[in-house]
Protein backbone atom coordinates (compact mmCIF):
# COMPACT_ATOMS: atom_id res chain seq x y z
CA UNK A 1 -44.21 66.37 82.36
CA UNK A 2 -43.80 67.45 86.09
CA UNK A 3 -47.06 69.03 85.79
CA UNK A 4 -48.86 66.38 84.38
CA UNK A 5 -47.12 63.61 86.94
CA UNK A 6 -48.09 65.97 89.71
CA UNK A 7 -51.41 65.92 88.16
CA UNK A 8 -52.58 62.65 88.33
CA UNK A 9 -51.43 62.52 92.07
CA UNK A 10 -47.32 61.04 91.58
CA UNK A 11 -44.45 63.54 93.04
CA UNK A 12 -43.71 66.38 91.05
CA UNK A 13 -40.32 65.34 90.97
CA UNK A 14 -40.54 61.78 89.83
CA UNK A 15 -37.47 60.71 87.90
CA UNK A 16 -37.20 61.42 84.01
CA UNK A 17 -34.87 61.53 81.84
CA UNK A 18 -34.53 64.61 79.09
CA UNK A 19 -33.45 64.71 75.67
CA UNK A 20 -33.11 67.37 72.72
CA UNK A 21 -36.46 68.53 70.97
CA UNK A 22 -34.43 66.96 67.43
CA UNK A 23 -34.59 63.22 69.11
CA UNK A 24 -38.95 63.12 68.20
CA UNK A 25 -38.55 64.76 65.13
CA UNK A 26 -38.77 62.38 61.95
CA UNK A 27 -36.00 60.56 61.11
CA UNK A 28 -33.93 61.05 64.29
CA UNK A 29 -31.15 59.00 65.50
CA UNK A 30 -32.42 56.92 68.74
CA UNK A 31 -28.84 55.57 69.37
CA UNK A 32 -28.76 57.98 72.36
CA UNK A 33 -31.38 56.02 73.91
CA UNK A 34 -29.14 53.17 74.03
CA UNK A 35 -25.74 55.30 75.40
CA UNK A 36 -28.14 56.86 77.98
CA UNK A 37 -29.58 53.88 79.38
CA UNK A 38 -28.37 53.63 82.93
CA UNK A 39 -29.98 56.61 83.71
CA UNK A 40 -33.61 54.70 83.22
CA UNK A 41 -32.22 52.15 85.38
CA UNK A 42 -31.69 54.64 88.38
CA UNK A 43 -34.55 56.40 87.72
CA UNK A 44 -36.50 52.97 87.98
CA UNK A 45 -34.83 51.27 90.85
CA UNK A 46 -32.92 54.38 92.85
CA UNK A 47 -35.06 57.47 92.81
CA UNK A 48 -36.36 58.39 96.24
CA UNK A 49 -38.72 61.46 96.46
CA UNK A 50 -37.90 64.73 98.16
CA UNK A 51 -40.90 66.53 97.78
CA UNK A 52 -42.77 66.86 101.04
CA UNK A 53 -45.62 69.23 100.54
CA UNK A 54 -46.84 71.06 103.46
CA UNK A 55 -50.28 70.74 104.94
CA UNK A 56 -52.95 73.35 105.64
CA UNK A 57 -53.55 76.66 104.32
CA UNK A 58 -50.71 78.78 102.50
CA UNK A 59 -49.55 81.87 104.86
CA UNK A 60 -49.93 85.49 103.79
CA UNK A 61 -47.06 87.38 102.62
CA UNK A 62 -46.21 90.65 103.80
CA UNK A 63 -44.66 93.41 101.83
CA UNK A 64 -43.80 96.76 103.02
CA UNK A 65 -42.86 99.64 101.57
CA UNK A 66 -41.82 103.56 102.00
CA UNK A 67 -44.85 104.22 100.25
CA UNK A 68 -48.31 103.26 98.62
CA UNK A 69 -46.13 103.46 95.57
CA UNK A 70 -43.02 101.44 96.79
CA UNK A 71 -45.14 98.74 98.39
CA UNK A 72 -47.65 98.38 95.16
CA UNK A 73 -44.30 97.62 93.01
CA UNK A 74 -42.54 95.24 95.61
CA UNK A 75 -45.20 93.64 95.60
CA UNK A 76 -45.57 93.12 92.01
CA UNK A 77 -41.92 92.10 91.80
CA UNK A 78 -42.65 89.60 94.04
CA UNK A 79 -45.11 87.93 91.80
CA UNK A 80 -43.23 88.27 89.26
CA UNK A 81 -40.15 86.96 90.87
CA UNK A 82 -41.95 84.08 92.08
CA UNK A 83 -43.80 82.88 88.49
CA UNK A 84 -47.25 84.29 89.60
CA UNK A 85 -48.31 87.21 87.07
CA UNK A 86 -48.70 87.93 83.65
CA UNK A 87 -46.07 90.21 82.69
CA UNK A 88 -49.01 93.07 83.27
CA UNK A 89 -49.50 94.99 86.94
CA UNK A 90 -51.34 93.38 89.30
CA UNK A 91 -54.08 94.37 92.48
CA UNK A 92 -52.32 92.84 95.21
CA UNK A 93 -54.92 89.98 96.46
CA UNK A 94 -55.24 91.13 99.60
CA UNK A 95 -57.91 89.54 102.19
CA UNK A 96 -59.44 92.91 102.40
CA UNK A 97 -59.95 92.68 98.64
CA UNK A 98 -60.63 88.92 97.91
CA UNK A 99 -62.98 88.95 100.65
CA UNK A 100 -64.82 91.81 99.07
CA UNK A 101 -64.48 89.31 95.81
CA UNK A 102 -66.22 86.44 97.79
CA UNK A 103 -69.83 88.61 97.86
CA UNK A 104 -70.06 87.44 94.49
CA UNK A 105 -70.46 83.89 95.52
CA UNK A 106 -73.15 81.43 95.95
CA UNK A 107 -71.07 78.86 97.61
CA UNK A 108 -68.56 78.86 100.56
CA UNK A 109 -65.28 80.02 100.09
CA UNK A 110 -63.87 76.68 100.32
CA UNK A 111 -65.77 74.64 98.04
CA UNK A 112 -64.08 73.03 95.64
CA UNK A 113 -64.54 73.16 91.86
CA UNK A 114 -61.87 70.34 91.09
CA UNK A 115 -58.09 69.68 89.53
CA UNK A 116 -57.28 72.51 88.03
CA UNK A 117 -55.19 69.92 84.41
CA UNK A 118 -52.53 69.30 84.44
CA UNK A 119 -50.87 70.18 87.42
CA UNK A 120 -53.54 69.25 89.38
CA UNK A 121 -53.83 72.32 91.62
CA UNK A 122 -56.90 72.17 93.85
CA UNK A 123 -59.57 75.15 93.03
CA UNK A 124 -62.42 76.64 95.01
CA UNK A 125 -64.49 79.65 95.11
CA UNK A 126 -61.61 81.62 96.68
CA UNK A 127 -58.99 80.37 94.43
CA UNK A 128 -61.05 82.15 91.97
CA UNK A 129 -61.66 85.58 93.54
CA UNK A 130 -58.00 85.92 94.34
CA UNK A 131 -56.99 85.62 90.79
CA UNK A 132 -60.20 87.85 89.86
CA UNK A 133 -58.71 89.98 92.63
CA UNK A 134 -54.99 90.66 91.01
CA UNK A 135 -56.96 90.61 87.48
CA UNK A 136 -58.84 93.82 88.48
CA UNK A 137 -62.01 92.49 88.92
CA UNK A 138 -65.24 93.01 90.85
CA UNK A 139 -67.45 90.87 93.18
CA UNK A 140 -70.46 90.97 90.64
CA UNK A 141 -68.10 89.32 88.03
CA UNK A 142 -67.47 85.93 90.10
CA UNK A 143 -70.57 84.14 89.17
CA UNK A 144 -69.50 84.51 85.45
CA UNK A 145 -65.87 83.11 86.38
CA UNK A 146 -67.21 80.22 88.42
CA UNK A 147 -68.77 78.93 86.02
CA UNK A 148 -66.82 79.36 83.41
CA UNK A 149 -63.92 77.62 85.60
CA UNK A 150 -66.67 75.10 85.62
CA UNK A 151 -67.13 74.19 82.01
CA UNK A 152 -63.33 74.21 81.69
CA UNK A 153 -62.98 71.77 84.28
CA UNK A 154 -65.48 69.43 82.40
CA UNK A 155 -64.10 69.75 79.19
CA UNK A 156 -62.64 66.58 77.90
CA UNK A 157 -59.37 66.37 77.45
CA UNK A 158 -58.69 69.84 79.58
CA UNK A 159 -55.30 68.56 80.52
CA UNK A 160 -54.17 68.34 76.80
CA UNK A 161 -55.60 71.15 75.86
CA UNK A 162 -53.61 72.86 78.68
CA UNK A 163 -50.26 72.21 77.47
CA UNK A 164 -50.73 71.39 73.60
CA UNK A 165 -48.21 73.08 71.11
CA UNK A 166 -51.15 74.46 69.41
CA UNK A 167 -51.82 76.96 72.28
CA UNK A 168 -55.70 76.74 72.28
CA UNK A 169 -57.14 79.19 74.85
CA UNK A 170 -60.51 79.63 76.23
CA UNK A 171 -63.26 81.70 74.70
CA UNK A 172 -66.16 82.13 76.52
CA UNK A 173 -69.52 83.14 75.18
CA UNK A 174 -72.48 84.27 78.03
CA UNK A 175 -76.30 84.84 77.13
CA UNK A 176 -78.90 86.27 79.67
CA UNK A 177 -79.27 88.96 81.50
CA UNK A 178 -76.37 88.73 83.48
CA UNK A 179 -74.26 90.15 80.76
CA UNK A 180 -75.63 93.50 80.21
CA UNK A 181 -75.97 93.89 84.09
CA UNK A 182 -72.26 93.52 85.19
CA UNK A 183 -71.14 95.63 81.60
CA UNK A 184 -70.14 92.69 79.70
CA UNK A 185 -69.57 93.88 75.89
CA UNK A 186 -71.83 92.16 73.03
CA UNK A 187 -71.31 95.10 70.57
CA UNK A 188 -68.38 97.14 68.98
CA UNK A 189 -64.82 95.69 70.09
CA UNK A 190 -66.34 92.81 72.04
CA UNK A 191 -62.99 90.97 71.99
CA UNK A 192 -60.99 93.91 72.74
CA UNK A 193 -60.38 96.38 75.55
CA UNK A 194 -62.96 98.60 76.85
CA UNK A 195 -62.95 100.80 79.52
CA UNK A 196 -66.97 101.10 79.58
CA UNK A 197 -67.39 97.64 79.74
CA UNK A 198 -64.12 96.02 81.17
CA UNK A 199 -66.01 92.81 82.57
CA UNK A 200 -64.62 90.46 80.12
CA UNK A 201 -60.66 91.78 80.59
CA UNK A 202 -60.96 91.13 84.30
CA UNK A 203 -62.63 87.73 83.96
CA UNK A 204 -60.54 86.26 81.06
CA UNK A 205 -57.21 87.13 82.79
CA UNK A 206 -58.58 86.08 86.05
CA UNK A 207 -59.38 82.62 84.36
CA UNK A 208 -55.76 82.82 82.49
CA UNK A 209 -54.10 83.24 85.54
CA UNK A 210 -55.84 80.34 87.05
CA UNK A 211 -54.61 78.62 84.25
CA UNK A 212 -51.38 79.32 84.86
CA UNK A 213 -50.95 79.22 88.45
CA UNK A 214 -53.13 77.03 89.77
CA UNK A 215 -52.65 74.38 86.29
CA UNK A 216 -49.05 75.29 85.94
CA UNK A 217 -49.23 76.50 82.23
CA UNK A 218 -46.61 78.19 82.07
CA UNK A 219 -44.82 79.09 78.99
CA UNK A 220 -42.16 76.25 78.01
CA UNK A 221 -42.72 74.47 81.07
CA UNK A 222 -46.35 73.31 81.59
CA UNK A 223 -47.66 74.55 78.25
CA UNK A 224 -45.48 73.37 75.03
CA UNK A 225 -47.49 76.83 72.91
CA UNK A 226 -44.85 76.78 70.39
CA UNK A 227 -46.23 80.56 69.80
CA UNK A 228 -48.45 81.14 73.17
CA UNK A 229 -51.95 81.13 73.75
CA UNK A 230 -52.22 84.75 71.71
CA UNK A 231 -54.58 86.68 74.33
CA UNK A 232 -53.51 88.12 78.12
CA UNK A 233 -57.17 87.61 78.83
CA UNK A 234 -58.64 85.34 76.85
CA UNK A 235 -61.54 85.86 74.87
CA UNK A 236 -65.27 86.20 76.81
CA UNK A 237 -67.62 88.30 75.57
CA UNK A 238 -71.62 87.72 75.68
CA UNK A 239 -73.90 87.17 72.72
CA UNK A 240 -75.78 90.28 71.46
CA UNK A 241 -79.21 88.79 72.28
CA UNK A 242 -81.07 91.88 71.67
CA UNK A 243 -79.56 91.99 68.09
CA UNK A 244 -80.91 88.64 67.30
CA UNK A 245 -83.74 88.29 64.42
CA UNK A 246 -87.06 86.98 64.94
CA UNK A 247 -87.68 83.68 65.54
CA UNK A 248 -83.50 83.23 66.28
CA UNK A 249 -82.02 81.57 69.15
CA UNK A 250 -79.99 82.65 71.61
CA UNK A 251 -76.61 80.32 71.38
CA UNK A 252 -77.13 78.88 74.99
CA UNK A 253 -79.97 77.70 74.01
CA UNK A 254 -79.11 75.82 70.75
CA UNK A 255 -76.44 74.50 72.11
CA UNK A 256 -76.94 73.31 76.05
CA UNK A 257 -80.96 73.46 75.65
CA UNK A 258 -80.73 76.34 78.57
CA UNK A 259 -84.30 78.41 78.09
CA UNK A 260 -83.79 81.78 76.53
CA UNK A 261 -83.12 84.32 79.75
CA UNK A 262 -81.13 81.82 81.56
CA UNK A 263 -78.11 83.48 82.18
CA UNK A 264 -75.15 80.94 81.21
CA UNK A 265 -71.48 80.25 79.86
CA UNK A 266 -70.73 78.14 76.93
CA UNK A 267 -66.95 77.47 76.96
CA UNK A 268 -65.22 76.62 73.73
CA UNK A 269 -61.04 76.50 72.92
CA UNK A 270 -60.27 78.67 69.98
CA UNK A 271 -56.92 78.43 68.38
CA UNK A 272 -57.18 81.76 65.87
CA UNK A 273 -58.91 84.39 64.84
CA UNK A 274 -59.48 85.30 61.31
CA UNK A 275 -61.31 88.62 59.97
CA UNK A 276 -63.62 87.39 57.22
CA UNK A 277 -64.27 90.61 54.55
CA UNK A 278 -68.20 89.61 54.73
CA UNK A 279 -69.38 92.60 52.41
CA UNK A 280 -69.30 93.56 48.53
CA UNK A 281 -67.74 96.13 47.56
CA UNK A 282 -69.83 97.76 44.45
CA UNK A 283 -73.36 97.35 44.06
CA UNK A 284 -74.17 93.68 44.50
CA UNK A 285 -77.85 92.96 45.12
CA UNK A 286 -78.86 91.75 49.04
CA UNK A 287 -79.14 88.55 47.70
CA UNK A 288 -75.92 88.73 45.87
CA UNK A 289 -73.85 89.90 48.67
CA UNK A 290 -75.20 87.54 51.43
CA UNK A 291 -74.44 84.74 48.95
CA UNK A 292 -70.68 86.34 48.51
CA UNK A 293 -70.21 86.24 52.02
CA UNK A 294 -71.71 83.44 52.88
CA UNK A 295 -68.92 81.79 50.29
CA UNK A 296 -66.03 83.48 51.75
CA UNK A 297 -66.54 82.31 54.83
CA UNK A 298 -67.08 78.52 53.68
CA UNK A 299 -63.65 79.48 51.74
CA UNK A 300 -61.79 80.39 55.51
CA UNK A 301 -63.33 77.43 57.35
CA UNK A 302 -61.81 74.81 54.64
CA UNK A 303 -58.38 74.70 55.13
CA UNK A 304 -56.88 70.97 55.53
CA UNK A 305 -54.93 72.36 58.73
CA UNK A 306 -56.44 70.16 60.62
CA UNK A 307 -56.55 72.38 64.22
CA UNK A 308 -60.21 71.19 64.80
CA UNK A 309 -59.86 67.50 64.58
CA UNK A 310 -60.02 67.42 68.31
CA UNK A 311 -63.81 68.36 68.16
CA UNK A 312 -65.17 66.56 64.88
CA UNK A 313 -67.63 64.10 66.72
CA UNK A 314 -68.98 66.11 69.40
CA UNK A 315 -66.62 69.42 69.43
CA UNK A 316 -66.71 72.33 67.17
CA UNK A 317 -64.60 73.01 64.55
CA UNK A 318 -64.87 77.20 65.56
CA UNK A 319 -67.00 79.61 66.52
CA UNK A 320 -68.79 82.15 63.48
CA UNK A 321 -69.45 85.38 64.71
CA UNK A 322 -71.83 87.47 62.38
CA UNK A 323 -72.86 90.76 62.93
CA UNK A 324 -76.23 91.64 64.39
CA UNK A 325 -76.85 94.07 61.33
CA UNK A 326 -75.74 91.47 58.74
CA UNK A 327 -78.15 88.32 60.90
CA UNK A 328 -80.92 90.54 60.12
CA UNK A 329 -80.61 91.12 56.61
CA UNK A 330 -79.60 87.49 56.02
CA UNK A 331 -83.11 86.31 57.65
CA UNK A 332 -84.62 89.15 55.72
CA UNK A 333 -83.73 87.30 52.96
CA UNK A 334 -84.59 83.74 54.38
CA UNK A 335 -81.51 82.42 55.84
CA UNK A 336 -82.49 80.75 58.85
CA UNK A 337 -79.55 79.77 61.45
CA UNK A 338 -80.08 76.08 60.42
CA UNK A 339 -79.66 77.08 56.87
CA UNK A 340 -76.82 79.34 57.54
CA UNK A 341 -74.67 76.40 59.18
CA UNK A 342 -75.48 73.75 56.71
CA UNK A 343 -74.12 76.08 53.74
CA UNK A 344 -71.04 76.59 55.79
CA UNK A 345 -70.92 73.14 56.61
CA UNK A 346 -71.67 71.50 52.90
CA UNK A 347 -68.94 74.26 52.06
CA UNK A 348 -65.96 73.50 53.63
CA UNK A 349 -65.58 70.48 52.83
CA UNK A 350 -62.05 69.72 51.33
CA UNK A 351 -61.67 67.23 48.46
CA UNK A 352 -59.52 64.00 49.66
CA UNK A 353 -56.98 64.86 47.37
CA UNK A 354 -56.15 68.33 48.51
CA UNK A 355 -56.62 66.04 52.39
CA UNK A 356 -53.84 64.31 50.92
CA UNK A 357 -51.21 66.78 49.45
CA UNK A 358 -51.32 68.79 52.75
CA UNK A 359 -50.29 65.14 54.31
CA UNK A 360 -53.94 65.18 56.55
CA UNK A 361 -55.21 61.83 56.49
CA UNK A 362 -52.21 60.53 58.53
CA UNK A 363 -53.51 62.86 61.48
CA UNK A 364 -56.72 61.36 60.86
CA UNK A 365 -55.28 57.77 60.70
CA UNK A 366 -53.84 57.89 64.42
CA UNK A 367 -56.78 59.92 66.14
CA UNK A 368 -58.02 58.00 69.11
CA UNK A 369 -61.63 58.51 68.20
CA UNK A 370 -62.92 55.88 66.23
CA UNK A 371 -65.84 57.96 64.73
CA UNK A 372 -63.22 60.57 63.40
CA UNK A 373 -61.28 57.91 61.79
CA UNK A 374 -63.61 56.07 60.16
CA UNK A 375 -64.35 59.72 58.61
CA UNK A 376 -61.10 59.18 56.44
CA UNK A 377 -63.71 57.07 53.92
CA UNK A 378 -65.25 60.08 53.46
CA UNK A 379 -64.48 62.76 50.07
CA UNK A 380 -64.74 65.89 50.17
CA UNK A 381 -64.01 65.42 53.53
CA UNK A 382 -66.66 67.64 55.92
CA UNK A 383 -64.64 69.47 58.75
CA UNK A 384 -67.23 68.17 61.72
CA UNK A 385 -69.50 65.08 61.64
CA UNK A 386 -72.54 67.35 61.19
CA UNK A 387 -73.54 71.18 60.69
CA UNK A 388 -74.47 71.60 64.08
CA UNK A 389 -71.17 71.45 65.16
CA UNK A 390 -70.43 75.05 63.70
CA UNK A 391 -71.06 77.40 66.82
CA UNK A 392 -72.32 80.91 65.01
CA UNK A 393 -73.36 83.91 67.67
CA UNK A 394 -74.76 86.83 66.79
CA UNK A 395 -72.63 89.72 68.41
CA UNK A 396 -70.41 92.75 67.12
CA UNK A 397 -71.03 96.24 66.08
CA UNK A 398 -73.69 97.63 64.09
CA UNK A 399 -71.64 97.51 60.50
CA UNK A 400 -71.92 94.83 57.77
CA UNK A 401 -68.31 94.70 56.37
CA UNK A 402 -66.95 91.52 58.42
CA UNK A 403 -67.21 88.03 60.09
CA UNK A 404 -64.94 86.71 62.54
CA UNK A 405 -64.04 82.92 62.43
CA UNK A 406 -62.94 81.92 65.65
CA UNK A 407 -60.94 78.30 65.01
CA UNK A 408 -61.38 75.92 67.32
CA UNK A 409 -59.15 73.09 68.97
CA UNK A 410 -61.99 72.02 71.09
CA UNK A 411 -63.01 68.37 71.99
CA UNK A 412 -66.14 69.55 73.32
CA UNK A 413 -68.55 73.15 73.89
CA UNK A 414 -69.63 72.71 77.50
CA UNK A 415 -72.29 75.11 79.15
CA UNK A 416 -72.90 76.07 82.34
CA UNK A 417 -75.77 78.13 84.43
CA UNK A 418 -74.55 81.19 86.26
CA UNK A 419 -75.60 81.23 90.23
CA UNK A 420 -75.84 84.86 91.86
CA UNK A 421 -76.16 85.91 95.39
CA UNK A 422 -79.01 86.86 96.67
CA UNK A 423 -77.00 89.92 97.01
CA UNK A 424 -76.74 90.46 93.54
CA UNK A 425 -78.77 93.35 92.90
CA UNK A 426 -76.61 95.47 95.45
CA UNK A 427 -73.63 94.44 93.82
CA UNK A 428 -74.29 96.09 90.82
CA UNK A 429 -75.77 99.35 92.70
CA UNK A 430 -72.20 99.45 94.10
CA UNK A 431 -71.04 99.10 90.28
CA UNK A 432 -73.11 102.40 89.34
CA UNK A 433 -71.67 104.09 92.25
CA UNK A 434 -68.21 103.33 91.44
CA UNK A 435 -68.19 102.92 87.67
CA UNK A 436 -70.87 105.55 87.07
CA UNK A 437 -74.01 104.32 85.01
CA UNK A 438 -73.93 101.65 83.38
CA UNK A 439 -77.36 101.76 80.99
CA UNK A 440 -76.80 102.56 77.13
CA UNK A 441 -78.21 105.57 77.14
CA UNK A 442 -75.29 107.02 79.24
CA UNK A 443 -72.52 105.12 77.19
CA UNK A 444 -70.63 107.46 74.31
């Protein structure tokens, strides 16, 4: 609550008065309300601020130590100590190193991206390349970060989505060339760590600790994740466009219209992940085995849990990750991406009566969006308005046995065109000098 009356623009310590978790649960006893009732008359007619925040730019720390050694862990016991990392270690943001961050950028350091929901924390360019900074990060990752700071920013209902119990985090899917040039994986353990391609690591913790510093999510206090948000870093990883069949489109370009080449973010909130077994196991025919496993993933998608309801007009109810080996048989066989999504859509529909043993339709009932509740009329009940609401990218390793359904909590998919420096090129010449080379044919 601080966070979110410090977001709209009230003082962060505005009078409230607390009660018990067990008070909002159903069937509670409100009498306390009643015995506790002088302290909302204070609060409304005696409560004087005593917040004073101070103007102008924050001031460096200093930290010193005996050694390298000594002054790299005080210093991480500092951000610790004051609520500012991850529980991970952290690279020190100095100016040296933020400024060496800042050659990623199109824009001044200074400009300002907006309210980072819901504490309202104003961010700019350099806001981002100090957290890419203490992630680990490099200069020729910023563009990626900016904008994917800048879809977040413009999703609807950000500052919800924030501090939710459900613990939706961002995943971040980026087509063009941009991705294979600063190392960012599309292939084998795209989701996972990667020490030949450790772009998306830097830049999802970079944008988690954005969220946390600079929104205040932090765990009990601005964000209510009963369980947490699941990933240190997020999930961003680009779309294997190489891997895609003929006469496929990249994802960027289904979704946000963005020409194929244009390098780009598209910015959903997942809530899960689920490993789909995609493949047969004896000897099925092609057409047998797509058809299996295009069935078990309708059978994963319907589930009356009701985590996507935030996205069933205009959202997405997840994000279908198929394998570039398994796209290309499927369109060997005719399945088209179209054709793909409306199976999966037709699918997963759950029958009303299943809606209503799993007590769904009263979720439904009090949605603010009109267009989702009029859906109620509908049985089985479809979980999105339409099939084009199903995001599916093509991106994984080369082996046919699994899917990945990435549920989604998201009110909207917003996309965004990278910028890069004119500079750019350089930057990643400095990446091949540092990192070695970065082509495939060098990669084990």
């Amino acid at each position: 609550m601080k966070n979110a009356v410090s977001g709209i623009g009230f003082a962060p310590d505005a009078a409230m008065v607390t009660f018990p978790i067990q008070m909002f649960l159903p069937g509670s006893d409100l009498a306390s309300l009643k015995a506790r009732k002088r302290e909302f008359y204070d609060g409304l007619t005696r409560w004087k601020s005593e917040f004073a925040q101070a103007a102008g730019s924050a001031t460096m720390l200093s930290v010193e130590g005996a050694s390298y050694e000594d002054a790299l862990v005080k210093a991480n016991n500092l951000l610790l100590a004051n609520l500012w990392g991850d529980g991970l270690p952290l690279w020190p943001a100095t100016k040296e190193r933020v400024d060496w961050m800042l050659r990623g950028s199109t824009a001044p350091r200074t400009h300002v991206l907006g309210k980072f929901p819901p504490r309202g924390g104003v961010t700019t360019v350099e806001t981002c390349a100090i957290t890419l900074a203490m992630a680990g990060g490099r200069p020729e990752y910023l563009p990626v970060l900016v904008a994917a700071v800048e879809a977040c920013l413009a999703s609807e209902g950000f500052d919800q989505l924030q501090a939710t119990s459900g613990g939706p985090f961002p995943a971040v899917i980026v087509n063009g060339p941009i991705a294979k040039q600063i190392r960012l994986n599309s292939g084998f353990g795209l989701l996972g760590p990667d020490p030949q391609r450790p772009a998306g690591a830097s830049i999802g913790r970079a944008l988690r600790l954005l969220q946390q510093n600079v929104g205040g999510a932090l765990p009990g206090v601005g964000t209510m994740a009963i369980f947490g948000a699941m990933r240190y870093t997020n999930a961003v990883f680009a779309e294997d466009e190489e891997g895609l069949p003929p006469g496929w489109q990249p994802h960027a370009t289904q979704r946000h219209g963005f020409a194929p080449g244009t390098n780009s973010v598209s910015v959903a909130f997942a809530s899960g992940v689920t490993n789909v077994r995609r493949r047969g196991a004896k000897k099925e025919t092609p057409e047998e085995d797509a058809l299996n496993g295009m069935w078990r993933m309708a059978d994963f998608m319907r589930t009356p849990n009701l985590a996507a309801l935030a996205g069933w007009e205009k959202g997405t109810p997840g994000i279908m990750m198929l394998a570039p080996i398994v796209a290309r048989r499927m369109a060997e066989l005719g399945w088209t991406q179209r054709s793909i999504r409306e199976f999966l859509w037709e699918n997963s529909k759950i029958p009303m009566a299943q809606m209503r043993r799993a007590g769904a339709p009263a979720w439904i009932e009090i949605d603010a969006n009109p267009v989702t509740r009029a859906s109620l009329s509908l049985d089985p009940w479809p979980i999105c308005q339409k099939p084009d609401n199903i995001a599916l990218v093509v991106a994984g390793g080369g082996h046919p046995t699994h899917s990945y359904w990435l549920q989604a909590h998201s009110p909207a998919v917003i996309g965004r065109v990278v910028r890069v420096p004119e500079t750019f090129e350089q930057l990643l010449a400095d990446a091949d000098r540092d990192l070695g080379c970065g082509e495939d044919a060098c990669r084990i």
